[in-house]
C-alpha atoms as a PDB file:
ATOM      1  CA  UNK A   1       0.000   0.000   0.000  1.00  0.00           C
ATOM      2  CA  UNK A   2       2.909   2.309   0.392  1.00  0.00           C
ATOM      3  CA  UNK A   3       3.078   2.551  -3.338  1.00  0.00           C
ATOM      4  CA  UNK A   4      -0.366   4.129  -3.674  1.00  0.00           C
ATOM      5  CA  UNK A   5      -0.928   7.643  -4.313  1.00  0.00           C
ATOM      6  CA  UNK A   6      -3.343   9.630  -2.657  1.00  0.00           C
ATOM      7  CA  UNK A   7      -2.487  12.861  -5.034  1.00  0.00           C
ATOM      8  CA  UNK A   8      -1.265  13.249  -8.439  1.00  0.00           C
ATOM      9  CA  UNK A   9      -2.984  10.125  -9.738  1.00  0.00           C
ATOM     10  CA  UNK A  10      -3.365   9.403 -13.347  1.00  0.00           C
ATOM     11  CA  UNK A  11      -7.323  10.089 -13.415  1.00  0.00           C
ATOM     12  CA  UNK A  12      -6.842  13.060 -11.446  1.00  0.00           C
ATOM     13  CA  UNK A  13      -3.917  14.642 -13.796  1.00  0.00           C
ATOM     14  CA  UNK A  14      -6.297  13.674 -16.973  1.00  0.00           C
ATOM     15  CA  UNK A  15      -9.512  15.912 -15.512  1.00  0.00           C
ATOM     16  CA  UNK A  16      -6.614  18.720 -14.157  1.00  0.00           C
ATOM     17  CA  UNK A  17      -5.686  18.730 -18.294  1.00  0.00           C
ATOM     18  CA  UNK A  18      -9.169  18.898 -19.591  1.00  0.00           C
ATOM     19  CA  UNK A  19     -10.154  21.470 -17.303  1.00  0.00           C
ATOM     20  CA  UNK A  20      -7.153  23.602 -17.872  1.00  0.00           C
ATOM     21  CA  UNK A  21      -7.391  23.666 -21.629  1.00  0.00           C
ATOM     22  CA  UNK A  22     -11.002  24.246 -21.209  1.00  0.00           C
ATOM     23  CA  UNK A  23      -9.594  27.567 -19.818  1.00  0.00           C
ATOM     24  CA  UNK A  24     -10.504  27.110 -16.376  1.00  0.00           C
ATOM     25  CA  UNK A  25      -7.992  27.685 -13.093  1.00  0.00           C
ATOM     26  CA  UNK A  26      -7.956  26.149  -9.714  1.00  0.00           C
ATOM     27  CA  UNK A  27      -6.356  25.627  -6.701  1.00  0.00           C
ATOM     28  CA  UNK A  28      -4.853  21.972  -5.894  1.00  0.00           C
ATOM     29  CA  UNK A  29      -5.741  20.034  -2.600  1.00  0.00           C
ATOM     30  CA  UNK A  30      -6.554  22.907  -0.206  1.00  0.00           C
ATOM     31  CA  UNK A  31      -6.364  21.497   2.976  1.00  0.00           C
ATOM     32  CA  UNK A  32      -8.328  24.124   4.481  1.00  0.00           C
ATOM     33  CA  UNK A  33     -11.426  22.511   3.198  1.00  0.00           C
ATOM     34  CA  UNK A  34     -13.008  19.703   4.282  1.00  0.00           C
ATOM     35  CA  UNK A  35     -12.081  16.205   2.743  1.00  0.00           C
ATOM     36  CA  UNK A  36      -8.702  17.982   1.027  1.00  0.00           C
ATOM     37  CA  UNK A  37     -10.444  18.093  -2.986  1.00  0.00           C
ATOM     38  CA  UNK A  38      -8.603  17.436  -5.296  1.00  0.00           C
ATOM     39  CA  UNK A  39      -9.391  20.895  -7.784  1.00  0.00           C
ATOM     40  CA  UNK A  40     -10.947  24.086  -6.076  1.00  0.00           C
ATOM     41  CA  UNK A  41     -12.480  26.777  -7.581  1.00  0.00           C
ATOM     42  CA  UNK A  42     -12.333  29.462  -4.958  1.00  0.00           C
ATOM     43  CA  UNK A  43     -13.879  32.462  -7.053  1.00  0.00           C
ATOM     44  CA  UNK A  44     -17.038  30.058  -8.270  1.00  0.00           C
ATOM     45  CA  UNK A  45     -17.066  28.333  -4.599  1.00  0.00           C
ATOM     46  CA  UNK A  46     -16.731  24.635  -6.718  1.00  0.00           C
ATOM     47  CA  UNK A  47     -14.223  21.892  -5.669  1.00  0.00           C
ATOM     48  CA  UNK A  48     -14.116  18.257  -7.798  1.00  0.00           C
ATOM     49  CA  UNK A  49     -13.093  14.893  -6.402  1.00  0.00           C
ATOM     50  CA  UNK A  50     -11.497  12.410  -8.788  1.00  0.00           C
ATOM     51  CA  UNK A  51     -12.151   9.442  -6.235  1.00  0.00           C
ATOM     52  CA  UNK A  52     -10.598   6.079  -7.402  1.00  0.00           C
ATOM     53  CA  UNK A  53     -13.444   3.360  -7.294  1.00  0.00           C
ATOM     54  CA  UNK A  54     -11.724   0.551  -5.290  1.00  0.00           C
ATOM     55  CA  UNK A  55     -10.533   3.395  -2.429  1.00  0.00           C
ATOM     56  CA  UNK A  56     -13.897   4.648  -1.816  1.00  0.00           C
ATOM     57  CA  UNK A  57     -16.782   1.873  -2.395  1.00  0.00           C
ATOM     58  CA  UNK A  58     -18.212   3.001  -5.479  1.00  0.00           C
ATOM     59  CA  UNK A  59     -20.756   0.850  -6.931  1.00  0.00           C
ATOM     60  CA  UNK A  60     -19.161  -0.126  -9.913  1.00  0.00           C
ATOM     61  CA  UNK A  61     -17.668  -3.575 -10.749  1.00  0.00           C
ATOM     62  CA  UNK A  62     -14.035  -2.821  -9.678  1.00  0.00           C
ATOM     63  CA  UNK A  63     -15.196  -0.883  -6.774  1.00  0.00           C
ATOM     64  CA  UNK A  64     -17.822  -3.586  -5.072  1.00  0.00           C
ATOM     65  CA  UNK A  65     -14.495  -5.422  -5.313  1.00  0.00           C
ATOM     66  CA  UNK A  66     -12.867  -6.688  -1.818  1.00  0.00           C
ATOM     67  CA  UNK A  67      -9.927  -8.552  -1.774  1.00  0.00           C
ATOM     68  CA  UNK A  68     -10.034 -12.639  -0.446  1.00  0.00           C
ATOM     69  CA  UNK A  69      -7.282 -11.951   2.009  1.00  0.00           C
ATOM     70  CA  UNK A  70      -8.019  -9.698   5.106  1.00  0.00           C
ATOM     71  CA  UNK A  71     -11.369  -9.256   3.786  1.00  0.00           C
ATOM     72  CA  UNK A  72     -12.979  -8.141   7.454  1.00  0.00           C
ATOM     73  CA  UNK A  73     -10.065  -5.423   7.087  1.00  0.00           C
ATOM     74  CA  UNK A  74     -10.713  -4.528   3.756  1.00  0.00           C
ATOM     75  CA  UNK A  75     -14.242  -3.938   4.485  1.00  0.00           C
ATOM     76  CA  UNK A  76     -14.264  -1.676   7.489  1.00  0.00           C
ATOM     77  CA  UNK A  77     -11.206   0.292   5.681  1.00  0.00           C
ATOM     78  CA  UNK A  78     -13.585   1.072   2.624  1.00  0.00           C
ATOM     79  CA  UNK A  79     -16.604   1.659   4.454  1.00  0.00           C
ATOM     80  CA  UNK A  80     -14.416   4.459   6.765  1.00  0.00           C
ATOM     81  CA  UNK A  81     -13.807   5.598   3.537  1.00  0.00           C
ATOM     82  CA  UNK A  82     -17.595   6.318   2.723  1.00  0.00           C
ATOM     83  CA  UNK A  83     -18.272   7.572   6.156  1.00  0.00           C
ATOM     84  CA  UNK A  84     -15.453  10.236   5.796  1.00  0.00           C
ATOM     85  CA  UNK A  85     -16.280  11.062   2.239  1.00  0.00           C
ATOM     86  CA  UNK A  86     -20.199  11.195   3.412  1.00  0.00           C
ATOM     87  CA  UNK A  87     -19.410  13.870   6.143  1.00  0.00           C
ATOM     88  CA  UNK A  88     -16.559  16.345   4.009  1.00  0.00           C
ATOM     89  CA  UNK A  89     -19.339  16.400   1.401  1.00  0.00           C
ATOM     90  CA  UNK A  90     -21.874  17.621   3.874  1.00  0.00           C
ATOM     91  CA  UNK A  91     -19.480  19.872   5.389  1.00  0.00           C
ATOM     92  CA  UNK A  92     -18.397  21.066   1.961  1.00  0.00           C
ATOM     93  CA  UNK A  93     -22.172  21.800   1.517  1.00  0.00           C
ATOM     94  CA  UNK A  94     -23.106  23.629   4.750  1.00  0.00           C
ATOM     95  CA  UNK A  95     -20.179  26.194   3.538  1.00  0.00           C
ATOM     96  CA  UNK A  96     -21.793  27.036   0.623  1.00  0.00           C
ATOM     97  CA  UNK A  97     -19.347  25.044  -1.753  1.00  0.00           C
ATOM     98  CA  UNK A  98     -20.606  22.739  -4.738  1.00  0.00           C
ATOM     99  CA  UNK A  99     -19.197  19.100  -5.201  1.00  0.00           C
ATOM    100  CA  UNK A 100     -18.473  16.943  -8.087  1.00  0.00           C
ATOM    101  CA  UNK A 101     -17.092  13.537  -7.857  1.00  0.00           C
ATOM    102  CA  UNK A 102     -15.995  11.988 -10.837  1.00  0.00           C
ATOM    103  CA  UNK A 103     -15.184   8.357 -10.512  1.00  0.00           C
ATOM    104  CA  UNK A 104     -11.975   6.697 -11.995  1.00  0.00           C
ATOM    105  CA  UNK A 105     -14.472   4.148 -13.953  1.00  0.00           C
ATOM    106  CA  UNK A 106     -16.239   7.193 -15.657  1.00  0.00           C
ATOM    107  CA  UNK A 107     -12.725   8.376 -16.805  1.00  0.00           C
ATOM    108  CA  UNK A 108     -12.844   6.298 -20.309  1.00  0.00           C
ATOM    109  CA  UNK A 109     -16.121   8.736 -21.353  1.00  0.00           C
ATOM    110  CA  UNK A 110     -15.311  11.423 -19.548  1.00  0.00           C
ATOM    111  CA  UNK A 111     -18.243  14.125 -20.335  1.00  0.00           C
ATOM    112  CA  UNK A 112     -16.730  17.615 -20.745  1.00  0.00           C
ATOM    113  CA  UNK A 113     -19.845  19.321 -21.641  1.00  0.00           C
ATOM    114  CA  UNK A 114     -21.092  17.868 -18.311  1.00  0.00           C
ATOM    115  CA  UNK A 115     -18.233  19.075 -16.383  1.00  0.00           C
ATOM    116  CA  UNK A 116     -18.535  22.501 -18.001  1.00  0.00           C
ATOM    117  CA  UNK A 117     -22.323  22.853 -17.191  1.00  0.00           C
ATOM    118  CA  UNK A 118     -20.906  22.212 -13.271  1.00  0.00           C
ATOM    119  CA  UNK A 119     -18.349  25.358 -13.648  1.00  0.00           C
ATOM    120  CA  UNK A 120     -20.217  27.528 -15.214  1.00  0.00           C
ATOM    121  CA  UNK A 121     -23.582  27.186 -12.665  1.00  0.00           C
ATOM    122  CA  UNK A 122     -26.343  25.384 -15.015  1.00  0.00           C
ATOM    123  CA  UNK A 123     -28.863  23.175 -13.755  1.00  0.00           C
ATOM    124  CA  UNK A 124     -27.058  19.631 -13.835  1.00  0.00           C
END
């Protein structure tokens, strides 16, 4: 596990690029807010989380995934996981910031009209 990165991982990097040459700036992993996002938006009060699926229980097939050894571990690990991404969202929220997650499994179709609509305020 010491190999894996919590920052600076490939999905992240690829939405960081197609945001940037969309024209858009933010701030990297201010750790002032609440869960550390991964790209802030401090003049349109918007932060995005690139979560990987496996890390944080997402419902997809790699991320219902638990490993045969340790599995007990492996399970309360990932459901922490939830709980503290459950509560920085809602804390996010209560400061008047907007969230997007976008999970690694969504990366292959990523949706950059989608993402846009998020930045710039319209209905989702």
């Amino acid at each position: 596990m010491q190999a894996v990165k919590s920052c600076n991982t490939i999905p992240e990097i690829r939405v960081r690029r197609l945001v940037h040459a969309e024209g858009y700036r933010y701030r990297l992993h201010v750790r002032l807010l609440p869960g550390c996002p991964d790209l802030v938006f401090p003049s349109r009060r918007k932060v995005i989380f690139v979560n990987g699926c496996f890390w944080h229980g997402h419902t997809c097939a790699r991320g219902s995934r638990v490993p045969k050894a340790n599995r007990q571990y492996w399970e309360r690990k990932i459901a922490r996981n939830k709980e503290r991404d459950l509560a920085s969202l809602n804390e996010l929220e209560a400061l008047g910031w907007q969230v997007l997650t976008i999970w690694e499994c969504e990366m292959r179709v990523i949706d950059i009209a989608a993402l846009k609509r998020f930045l710039e305020g319209e209905a989702e």
